[in-house]
Protein backbone atom coordinates (compact mmCIF):
# COMPACT_ATOMS: atom_id res chain seq x y z
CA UNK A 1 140.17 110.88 98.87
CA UNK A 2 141.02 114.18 99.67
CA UNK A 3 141.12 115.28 103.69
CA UNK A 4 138.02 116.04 105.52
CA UNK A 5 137.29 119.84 107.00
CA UNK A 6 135.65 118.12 109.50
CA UNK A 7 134.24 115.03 111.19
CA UNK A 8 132.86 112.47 108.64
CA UNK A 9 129.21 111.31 109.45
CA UNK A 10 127.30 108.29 107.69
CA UNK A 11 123.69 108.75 106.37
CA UNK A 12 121.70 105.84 105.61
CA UNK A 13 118.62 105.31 103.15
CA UNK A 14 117.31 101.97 102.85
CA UNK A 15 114.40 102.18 100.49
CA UNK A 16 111.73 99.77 99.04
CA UNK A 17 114.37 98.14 96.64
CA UNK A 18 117.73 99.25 98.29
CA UNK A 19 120.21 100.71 100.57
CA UNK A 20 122.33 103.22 99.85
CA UNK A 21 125.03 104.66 101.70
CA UNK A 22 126.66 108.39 102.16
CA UNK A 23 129.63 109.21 103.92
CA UNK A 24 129.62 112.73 104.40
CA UNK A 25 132.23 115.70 105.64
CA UNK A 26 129.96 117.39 108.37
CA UNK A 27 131.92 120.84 107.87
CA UNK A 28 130.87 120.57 103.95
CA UNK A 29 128.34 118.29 103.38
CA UNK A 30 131.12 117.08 100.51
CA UNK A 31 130.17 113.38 99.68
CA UNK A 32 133.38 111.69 100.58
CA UNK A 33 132.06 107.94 99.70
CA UNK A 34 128.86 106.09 98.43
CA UNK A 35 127.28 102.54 98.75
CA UNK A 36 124.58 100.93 97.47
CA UNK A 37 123.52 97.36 97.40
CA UNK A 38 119.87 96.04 96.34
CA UNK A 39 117.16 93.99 97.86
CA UNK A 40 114.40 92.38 96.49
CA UNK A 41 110.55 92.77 96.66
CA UNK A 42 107.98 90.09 96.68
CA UNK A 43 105.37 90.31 93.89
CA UNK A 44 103.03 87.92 94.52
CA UNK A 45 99.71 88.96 96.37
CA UNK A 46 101.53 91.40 98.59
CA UNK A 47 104.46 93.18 99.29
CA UNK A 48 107.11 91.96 101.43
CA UNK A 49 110.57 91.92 101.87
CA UNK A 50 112.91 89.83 104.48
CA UNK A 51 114.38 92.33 106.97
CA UNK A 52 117.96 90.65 106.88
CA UNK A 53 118.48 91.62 103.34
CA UNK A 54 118.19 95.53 104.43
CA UNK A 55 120.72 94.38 107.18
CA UNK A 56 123.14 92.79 104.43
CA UNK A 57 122.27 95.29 101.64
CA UNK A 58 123.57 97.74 104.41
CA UNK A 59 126.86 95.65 105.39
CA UNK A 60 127.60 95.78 101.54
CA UNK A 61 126.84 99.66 100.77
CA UNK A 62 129.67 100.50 103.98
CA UNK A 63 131.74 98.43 102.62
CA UNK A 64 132.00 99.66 99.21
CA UNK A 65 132.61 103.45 100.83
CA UNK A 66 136.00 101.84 102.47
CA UNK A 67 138.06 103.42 104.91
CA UNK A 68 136.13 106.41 105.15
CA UNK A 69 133.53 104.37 106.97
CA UNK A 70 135.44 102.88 109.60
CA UNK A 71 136.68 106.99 110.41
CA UNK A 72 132.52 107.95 110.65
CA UNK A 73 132.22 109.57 113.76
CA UNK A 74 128.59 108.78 113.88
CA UNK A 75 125.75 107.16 111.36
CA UNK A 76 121.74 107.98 111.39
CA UNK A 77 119.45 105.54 109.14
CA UNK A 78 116.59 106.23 107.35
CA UNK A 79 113.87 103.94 106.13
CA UNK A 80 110.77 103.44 104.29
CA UNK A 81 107.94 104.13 106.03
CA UNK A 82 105.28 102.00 107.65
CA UNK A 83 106.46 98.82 107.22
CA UNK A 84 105.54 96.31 109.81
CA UNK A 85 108.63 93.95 110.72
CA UNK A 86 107.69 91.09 113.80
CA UNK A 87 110.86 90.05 115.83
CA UNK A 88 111.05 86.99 118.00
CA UNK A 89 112.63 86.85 121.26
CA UNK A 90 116.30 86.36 119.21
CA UNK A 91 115.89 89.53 117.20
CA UNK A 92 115.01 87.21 114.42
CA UNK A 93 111.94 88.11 111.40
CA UNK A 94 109.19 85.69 112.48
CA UNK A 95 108.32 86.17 108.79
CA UNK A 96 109.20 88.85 105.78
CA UNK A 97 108.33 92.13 106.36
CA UNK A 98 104.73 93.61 105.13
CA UNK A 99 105.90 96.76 103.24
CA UNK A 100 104.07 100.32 102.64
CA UNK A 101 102.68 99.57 99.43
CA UNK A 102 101.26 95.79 100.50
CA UNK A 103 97.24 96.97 100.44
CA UNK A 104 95.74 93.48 101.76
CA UNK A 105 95.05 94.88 105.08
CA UNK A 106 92.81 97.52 103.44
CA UNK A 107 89.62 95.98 104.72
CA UNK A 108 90.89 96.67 108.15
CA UNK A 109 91.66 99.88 107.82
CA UNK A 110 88.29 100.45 107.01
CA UNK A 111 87.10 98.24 110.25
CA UNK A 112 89.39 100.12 112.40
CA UNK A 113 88.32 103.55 110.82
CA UNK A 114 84.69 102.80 111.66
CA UNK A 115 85.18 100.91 114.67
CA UNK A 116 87.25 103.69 116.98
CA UNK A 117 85.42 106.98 116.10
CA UNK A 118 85.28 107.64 112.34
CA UNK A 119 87.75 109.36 110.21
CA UNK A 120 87.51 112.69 112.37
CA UNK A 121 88.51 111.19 115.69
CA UNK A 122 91.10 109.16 114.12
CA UNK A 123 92.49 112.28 112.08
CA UNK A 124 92.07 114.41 115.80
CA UNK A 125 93.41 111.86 117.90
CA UNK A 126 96.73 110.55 116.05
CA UNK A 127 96.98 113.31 113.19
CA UNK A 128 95.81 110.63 110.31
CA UNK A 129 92.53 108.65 109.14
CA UNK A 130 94.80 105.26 109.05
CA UNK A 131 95.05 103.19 105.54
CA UNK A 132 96.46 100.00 103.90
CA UNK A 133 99.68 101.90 103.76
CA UNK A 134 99.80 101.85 107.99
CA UNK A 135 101.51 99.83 110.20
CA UNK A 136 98.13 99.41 112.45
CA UNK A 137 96.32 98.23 109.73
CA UNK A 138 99.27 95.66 108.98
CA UNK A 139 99.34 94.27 112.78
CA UNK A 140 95.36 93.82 112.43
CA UNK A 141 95.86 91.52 108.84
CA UNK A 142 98.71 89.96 110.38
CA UNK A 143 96.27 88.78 113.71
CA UNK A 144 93.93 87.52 111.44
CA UNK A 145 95.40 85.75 108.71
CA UNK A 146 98.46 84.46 110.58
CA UNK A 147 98.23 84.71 114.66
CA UNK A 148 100.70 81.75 114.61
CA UNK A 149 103.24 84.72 113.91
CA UNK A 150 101.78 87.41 116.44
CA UNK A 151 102.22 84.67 119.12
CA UNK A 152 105.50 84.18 118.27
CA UNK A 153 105.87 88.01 117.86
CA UNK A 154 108.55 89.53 121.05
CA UNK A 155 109.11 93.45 119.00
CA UNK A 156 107.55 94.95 116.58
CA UNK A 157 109.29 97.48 114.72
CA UNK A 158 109.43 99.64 111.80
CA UNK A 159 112.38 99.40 108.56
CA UNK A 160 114.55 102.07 110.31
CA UNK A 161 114.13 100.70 113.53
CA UNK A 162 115.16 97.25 112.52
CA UNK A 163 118.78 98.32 111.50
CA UNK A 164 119.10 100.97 113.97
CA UNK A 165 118.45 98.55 116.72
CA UNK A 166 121.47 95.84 114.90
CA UNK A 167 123.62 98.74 115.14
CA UNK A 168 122.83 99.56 118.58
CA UNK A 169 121.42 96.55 120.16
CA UNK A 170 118.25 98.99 121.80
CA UNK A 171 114.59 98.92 120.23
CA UNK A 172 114.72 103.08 119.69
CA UNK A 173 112.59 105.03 117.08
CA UNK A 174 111.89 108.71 116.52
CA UNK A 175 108.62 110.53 116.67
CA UNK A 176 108.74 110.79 112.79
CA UNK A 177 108.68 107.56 111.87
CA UNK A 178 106.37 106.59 114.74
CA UNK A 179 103.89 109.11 113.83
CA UNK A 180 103.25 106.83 110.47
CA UNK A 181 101.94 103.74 112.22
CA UNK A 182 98.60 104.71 113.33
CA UNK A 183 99.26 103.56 116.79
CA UNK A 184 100.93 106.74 118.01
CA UNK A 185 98.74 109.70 119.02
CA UNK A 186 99.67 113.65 117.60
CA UNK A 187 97.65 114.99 120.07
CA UNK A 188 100.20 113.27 123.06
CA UNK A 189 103.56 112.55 121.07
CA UNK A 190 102.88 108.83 122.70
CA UNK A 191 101.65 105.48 121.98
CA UNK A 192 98.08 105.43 122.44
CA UNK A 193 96.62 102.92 124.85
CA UNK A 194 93.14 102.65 123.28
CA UNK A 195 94.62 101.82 120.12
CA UNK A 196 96.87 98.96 120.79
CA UNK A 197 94.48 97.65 123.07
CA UNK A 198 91.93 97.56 120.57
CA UNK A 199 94.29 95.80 117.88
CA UNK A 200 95.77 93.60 120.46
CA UNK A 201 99.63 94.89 120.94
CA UNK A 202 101.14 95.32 124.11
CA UNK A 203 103.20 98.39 124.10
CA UNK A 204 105.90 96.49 125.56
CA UNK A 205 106.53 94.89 122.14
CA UNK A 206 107.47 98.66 120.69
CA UNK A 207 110.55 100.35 120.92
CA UNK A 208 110.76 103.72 122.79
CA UNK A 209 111.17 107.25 121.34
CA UNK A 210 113.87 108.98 121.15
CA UNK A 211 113.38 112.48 121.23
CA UNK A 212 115.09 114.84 118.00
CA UNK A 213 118.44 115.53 118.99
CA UNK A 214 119.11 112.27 121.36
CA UNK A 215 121.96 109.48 120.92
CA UNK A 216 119.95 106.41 120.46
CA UNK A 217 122.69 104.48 121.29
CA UNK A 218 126.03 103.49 120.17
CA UNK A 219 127.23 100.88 117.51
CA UNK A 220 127.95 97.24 119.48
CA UNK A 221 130.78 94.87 118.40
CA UNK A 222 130.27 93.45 115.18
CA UNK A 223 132.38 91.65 112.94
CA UNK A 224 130.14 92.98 109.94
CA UNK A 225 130.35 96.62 110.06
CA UNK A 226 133.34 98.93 109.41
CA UNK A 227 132.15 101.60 111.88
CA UNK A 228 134.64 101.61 115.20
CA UNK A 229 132.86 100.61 118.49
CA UNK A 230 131.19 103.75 120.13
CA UNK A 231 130.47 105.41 116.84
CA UNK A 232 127.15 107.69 117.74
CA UNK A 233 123.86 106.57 116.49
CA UNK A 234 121.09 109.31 115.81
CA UNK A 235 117.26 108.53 116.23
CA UNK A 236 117.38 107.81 111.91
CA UNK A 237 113.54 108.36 110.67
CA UNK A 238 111.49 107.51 107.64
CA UNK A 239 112.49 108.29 104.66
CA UNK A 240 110.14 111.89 103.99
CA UNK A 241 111.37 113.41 107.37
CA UNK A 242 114.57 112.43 106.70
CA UNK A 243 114.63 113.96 102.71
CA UNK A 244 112.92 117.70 104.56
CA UNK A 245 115.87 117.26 106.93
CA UNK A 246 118.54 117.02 103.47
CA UNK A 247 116.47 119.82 101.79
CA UNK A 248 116.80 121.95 104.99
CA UNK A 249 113.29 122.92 104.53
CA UNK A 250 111.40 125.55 106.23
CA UNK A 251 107.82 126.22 107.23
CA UNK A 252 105.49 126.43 103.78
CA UNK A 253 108.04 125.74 101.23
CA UNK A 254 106.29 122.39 99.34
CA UNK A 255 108.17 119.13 98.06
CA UNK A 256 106.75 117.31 95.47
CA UNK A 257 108.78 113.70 95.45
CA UNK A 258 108.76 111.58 92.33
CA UNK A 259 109.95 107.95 93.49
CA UNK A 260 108.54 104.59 93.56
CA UNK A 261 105.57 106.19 95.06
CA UNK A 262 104.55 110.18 94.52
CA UNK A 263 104.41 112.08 97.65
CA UNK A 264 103.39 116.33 98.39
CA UNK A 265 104.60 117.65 101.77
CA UNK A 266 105.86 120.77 103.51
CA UNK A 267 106.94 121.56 106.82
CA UNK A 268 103.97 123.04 109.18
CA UNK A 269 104.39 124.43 112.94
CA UNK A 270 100.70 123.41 113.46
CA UNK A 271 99.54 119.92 114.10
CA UNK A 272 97.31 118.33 110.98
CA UNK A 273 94.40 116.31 111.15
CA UNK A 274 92.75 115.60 108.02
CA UNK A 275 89.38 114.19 108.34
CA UNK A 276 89.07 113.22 104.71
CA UNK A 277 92.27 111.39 105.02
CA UNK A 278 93.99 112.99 102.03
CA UNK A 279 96.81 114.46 104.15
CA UNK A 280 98.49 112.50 106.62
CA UNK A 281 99.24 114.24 109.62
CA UNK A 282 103.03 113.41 110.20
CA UNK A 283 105.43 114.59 112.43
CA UNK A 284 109.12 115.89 110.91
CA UNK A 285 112.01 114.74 113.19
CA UNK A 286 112.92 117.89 114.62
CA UNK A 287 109.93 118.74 116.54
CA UNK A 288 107.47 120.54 113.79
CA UNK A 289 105.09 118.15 111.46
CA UNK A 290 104.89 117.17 108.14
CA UNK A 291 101.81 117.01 106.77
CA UNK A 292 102.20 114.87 103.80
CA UNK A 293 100.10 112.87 100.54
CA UNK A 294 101.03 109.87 98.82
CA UNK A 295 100.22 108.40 95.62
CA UNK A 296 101.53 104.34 95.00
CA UNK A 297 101.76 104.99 91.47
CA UNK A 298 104.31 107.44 90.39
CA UNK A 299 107.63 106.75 87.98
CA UNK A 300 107.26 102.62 88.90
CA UNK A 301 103.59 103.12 86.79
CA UNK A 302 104.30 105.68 83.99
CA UNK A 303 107.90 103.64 83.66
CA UNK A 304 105.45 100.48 82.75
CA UNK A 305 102.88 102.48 80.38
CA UNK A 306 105.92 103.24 78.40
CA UNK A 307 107.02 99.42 78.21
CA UNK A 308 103.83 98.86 77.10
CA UNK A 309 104.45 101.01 74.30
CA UNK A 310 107.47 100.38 73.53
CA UNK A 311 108.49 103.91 73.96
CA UNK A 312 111.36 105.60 75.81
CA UNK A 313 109.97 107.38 79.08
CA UNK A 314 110.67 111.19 77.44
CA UNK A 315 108.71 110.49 74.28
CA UNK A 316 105.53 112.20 75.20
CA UNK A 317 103.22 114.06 72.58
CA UNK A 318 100.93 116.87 73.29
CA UNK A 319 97.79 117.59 72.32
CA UNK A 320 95.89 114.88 73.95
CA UNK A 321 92.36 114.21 75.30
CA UNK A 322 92.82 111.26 76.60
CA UNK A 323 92.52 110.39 80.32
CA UNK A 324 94.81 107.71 81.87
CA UNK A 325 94.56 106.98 85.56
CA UNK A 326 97.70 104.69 86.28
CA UNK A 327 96.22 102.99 89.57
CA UNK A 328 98.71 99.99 88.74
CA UNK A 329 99.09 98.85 92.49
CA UNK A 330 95.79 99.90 93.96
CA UNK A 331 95.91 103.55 94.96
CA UNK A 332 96.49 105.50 98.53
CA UNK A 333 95.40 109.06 96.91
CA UNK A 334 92.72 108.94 96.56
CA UNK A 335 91.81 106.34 98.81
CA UNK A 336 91.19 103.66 96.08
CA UNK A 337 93.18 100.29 97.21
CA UNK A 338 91.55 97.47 95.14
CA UNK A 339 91.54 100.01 92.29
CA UNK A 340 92.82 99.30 88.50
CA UNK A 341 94.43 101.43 85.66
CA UNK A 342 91.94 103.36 83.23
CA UNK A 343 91.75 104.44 80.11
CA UNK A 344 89.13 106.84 79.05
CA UNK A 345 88.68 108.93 76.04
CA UNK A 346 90.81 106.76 73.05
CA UNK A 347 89.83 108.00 69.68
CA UNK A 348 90.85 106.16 66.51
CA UNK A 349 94.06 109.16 66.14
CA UNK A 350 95.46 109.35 69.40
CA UNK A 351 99.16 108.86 69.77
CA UNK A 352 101.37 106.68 71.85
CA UNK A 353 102.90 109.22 72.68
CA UNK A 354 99.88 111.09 73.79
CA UNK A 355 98.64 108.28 75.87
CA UNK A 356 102.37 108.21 77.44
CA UNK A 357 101.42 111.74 78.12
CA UNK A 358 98.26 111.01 79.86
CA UNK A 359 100.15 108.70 81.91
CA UNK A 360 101.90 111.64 83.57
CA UNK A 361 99.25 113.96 83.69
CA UNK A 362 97.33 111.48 85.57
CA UNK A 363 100.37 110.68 87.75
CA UNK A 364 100.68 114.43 88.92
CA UNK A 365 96.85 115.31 88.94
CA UNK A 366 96.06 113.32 92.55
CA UNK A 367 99.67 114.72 93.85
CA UNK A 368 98.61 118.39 92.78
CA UNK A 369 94.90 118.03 94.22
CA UNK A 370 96.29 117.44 97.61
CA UNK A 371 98.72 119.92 97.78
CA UNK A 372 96.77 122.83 98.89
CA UNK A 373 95.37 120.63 101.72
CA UNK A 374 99.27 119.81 102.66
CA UNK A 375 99.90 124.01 102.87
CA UNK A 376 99.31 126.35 106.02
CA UNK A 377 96.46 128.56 104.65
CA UNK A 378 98.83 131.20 105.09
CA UNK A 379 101.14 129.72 102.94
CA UNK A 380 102.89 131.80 99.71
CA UNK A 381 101.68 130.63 96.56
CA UNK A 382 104.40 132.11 94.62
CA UNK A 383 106.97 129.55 96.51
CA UNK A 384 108.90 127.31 94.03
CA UNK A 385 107.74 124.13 94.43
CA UNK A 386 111.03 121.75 95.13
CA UNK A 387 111.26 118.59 92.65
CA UNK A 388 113.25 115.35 93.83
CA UNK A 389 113.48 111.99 93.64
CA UNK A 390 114.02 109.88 90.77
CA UNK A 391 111.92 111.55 88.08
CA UNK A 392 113.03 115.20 89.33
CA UNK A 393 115.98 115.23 86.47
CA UNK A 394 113.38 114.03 83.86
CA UNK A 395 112.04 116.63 81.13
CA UNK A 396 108.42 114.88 80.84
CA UNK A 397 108.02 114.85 84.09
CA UNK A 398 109.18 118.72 84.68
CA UNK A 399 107.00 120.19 82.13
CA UNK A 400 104.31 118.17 83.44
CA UNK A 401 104.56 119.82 87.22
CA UNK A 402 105.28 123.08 85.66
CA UNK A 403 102.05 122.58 83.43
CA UNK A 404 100.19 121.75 85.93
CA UNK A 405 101.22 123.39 89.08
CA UNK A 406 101.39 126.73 87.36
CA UNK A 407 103.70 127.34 89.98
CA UNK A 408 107.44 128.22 89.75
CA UNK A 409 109.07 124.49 89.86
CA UNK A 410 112.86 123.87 91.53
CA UNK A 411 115.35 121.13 91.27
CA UNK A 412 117.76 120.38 93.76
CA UNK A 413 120.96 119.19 92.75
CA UNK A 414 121.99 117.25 95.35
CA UNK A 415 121.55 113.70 95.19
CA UNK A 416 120.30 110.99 97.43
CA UNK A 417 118.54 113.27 99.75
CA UNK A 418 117.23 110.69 102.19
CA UNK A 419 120.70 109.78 103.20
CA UNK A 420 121.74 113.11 102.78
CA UNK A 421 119.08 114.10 105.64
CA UNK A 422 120.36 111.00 107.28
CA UNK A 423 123.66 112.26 107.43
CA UNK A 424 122.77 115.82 108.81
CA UNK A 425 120.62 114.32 111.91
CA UNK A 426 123.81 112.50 112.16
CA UNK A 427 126.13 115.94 112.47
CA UNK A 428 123.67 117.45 114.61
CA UNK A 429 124.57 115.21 117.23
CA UNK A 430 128.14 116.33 116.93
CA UNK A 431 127.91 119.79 116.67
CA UNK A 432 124.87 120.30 118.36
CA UNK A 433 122.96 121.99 115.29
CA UNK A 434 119.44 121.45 114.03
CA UNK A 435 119.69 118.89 111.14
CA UNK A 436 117.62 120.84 109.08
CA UNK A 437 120.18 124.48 109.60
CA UNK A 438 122.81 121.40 109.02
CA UNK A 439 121.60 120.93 105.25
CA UNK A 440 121.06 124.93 104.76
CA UNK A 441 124.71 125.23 105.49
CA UNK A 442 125.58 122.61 103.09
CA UNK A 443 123.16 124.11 100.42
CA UNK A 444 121.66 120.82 99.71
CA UNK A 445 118.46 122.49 97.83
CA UNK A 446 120.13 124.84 95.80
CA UNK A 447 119.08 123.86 92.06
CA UNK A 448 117.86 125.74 89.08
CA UNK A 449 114.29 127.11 88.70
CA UNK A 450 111.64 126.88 86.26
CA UNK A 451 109.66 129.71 85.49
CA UNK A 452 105.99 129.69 86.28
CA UNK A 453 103.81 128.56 83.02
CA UNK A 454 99.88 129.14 82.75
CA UNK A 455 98.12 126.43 84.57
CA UNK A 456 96.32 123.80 82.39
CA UNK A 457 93.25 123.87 83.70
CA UNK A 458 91.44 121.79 80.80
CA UNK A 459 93.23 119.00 81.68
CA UNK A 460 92.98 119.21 85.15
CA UNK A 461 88.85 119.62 85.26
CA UNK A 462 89.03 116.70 82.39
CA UNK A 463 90.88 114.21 84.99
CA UNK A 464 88.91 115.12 87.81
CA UNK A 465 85.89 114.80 86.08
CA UNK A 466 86.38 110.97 84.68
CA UNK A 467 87.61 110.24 88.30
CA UNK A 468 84.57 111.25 90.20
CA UNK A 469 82.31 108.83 87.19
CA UNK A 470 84.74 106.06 88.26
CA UNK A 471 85.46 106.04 91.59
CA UNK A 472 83.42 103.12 92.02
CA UNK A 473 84.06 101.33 89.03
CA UNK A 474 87.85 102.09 89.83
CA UNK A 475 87.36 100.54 93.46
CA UNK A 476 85.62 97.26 91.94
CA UNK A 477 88.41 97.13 89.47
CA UNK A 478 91.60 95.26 90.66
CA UNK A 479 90.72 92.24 92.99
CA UNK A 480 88.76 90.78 95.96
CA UNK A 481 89.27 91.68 99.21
């Protein structure tokens, strides 16, 4: 390893199925060092994972980046959203954590919807008409189907909170993350009384908020980690915030993010509140929001249409008419959480490779639909429209943006922007920058652009149109409540 131009930092991304690790030159952004370790995902009825595996997955990822992790002046950890994680008075899981994509508490959502104002107030009031996918709705299920473990509940805290608070020993969180639970109120950047009244949570069971820019503490003795005692810890944030931190984004430039899940979003100076739920009203971590959409079926569902195949992911035909709505897991956008796959439209010579196609067109269509509903009005239509996560790099899922977007499409070629975000709120605390003008410096989104292609339109009417004859079909599709 070469020497650093300047202070090394640590960015952290645990995900849905694992941590990885960056150790990163703040001067540079130069990746000095990398880490990753998995963790595993229930996949029974829900989805759950136990909290000390993040903590180990993490203790393994540092270790693999050696020395150059023990020299990190300071470390900021990002996480997947939402999930709900109940601590007992020794800091201990009272049971696995109920992750983002676990849609049993979907029933609640609706009851809480309905019960505190309607989707308008909610959207007004906290920036977001609350889902399966929220931590409020989570707390609710978890009081109803288990109050043995609310009793025993002492904290309540999110992924990123979890490890940040084993690194520091405080229950901290940042306004980003904490804008994702449904319990914390846009209009007041603070928990909201009515809310955890209503649900039953005292607010002394949540950690406070540490404002953008604030040590949340330092790292504690522990024979685990490499990091020296006193190493700064940033805020951390979940894991969207923290990849518009690594892409350094500004005000109206959108990022479409192909992962696990799908997810549209773009920086916004004005506060969001989405009444039909389609956008949820997020704050970033520097101060400005992020209004943002999410699909739960993305690469995970068009990976397992091609399985089913027996095709490799890139062998896509054209020419189809064929509709394929991959709801594999329920679906968040749109709002369809007991929802099924479906095929419509299968004629005696269509292709596998034209249904693999149809796969990805329906994968993109819901993402694309909200995406003028995640842009200022004001925005510039003409902006490339930046392409990460997983199934950025792959050609079938490129030319299906491009083709559908009609807009100009780019690809970053930095890696691992989560931690890469991470790792910027991390310098910032050194060097006193905005995270965000961190990543800009270290050029983090430069990448090569697509050219604009005519919008297919066919297609796009043709999916929307065999949606809106199945909604309800599609909701009575997957299994009881």
């Amino acid at each position: 390893m070469s020497a650093a131009e300047g202070p090394l930092v640590v960015g952290v991304d645990s995900s849905t199925q694992s941590t990885k690790v960056l150790v990163v030159d703040a001067a540079t952004g130069r990746v000095v060092a990398s880490g990753q370790a998995p963790h595993t995902v229930s996949s029974g009825t829900g989805r759950e994972s136990d909290p000390r595996q993040w903590w180990d997955a993490l203790c393994a990822a540092l270790r693999q980046c050696g020395e150059a992790a023990h020299e990190a002046a300071a470390v900021s950890v990002a996480g997947q959203q939402h999930g709900l994680v109940a601590l007992d008075a020794q800091g201990d899981p009272v049971r696995p954590a109920l992750l983002w994509n676990d849609v049993r508490s979907a029933p609640q959502a609706r009851r809480l919807v309905e019960q505190l104002g309607g989707p308008k107030t909610w959207a007004e009031r906290t920036g977001s008409v609350p889902g399966a996918s929220f931590t409020v709705t989570k707390w609710t299920w978890l009081a109803e189907h288990e109050p043995e473990a609310v009793r025993s509940t002492a904290a309540v805290r999110l992924p990123h909170d979890y490890l940040t608070e084993r690194l520091t020993g405080l229950g901290t969180t940042d306004r980003g993350d904490a804008s994702g639970t449904g319990w914390w109120a846009s209009t007041t950047e603070a928990y909201d009384d009515e809310v955890l009244t209503h649900v039953g949570l005292d607010p002394a069971l949540l950690p406070r908020v540490v404002r953008p820019g604030e040590v949340a503490g330092t790292v504690r003795d522990s024979h685990d980690l490499p990091f020296s005692k006193g190493t700064l810890v940033a805020p951390g944030t979940g894991d969207n915030a923290a990849a518009a931190l690594g892409l350094g984004l500004r005000p109206g430039t959108p990022v479409l993010s192909l992962g696990t899940s799908g997810t549209v979003y773009a920086v916004s100076r004005h506060r969001p509140a989405d009444p039909s739920g389609t956008v949820a009203g997020f704050a970033d971590a520097r101060g400005d929001w992020l209004p943002l959409a999410c699909t739960l079926n993305c690469t995970l569902a068009v990976d397992r249409v091609a399985a089913l195949l027996g095709l490799d992911r890139e062998a896509v035909e054209p020419g189809t008419t064929v509709t394929l709505l991959p709801y594999l897991d329920g679906e968040r956008t749109p709002n369809l959480p007991n929802a099924s796959g479906l095929l419509h439209g299968l004629r005696h010579d269509t292709t596998p490779g034209q249904l693999l196609q149809a796969a990805y067109d329906g994968a993109v269509h819901a993402l694309l639909g909200a995406l003028d509903l995640v842009l200022d009005q004001d925005a510039d239509r003409t902006t490339p429209l930046l392409l990460i996560g997983g199934g950025a790099r792959g050609t079938a899922w490129q030319q299906t943006v491009r083709r559908l977007s009609g807009r100009p499409v780019q690809i970053p070629e930095a890696k691992e922007l989560v931690a890469l975000g991470a790792a910027a709120q991390a310098a910032g605390l050194l060097t006193g920058e905005d995270p965000a003008a961190v990543a800009r410096r270290w050029k983090t989104a430069d990448g090569p652009v697509l050219e604009p292609v005519e919008r297919d339109e066919a297609t796009l009417t043709r999916i929307s149109g065999v949606l809106s004859d199945a909604a309800s079909l599609l909701e009575r599709g997957a299994r009881a409540d």
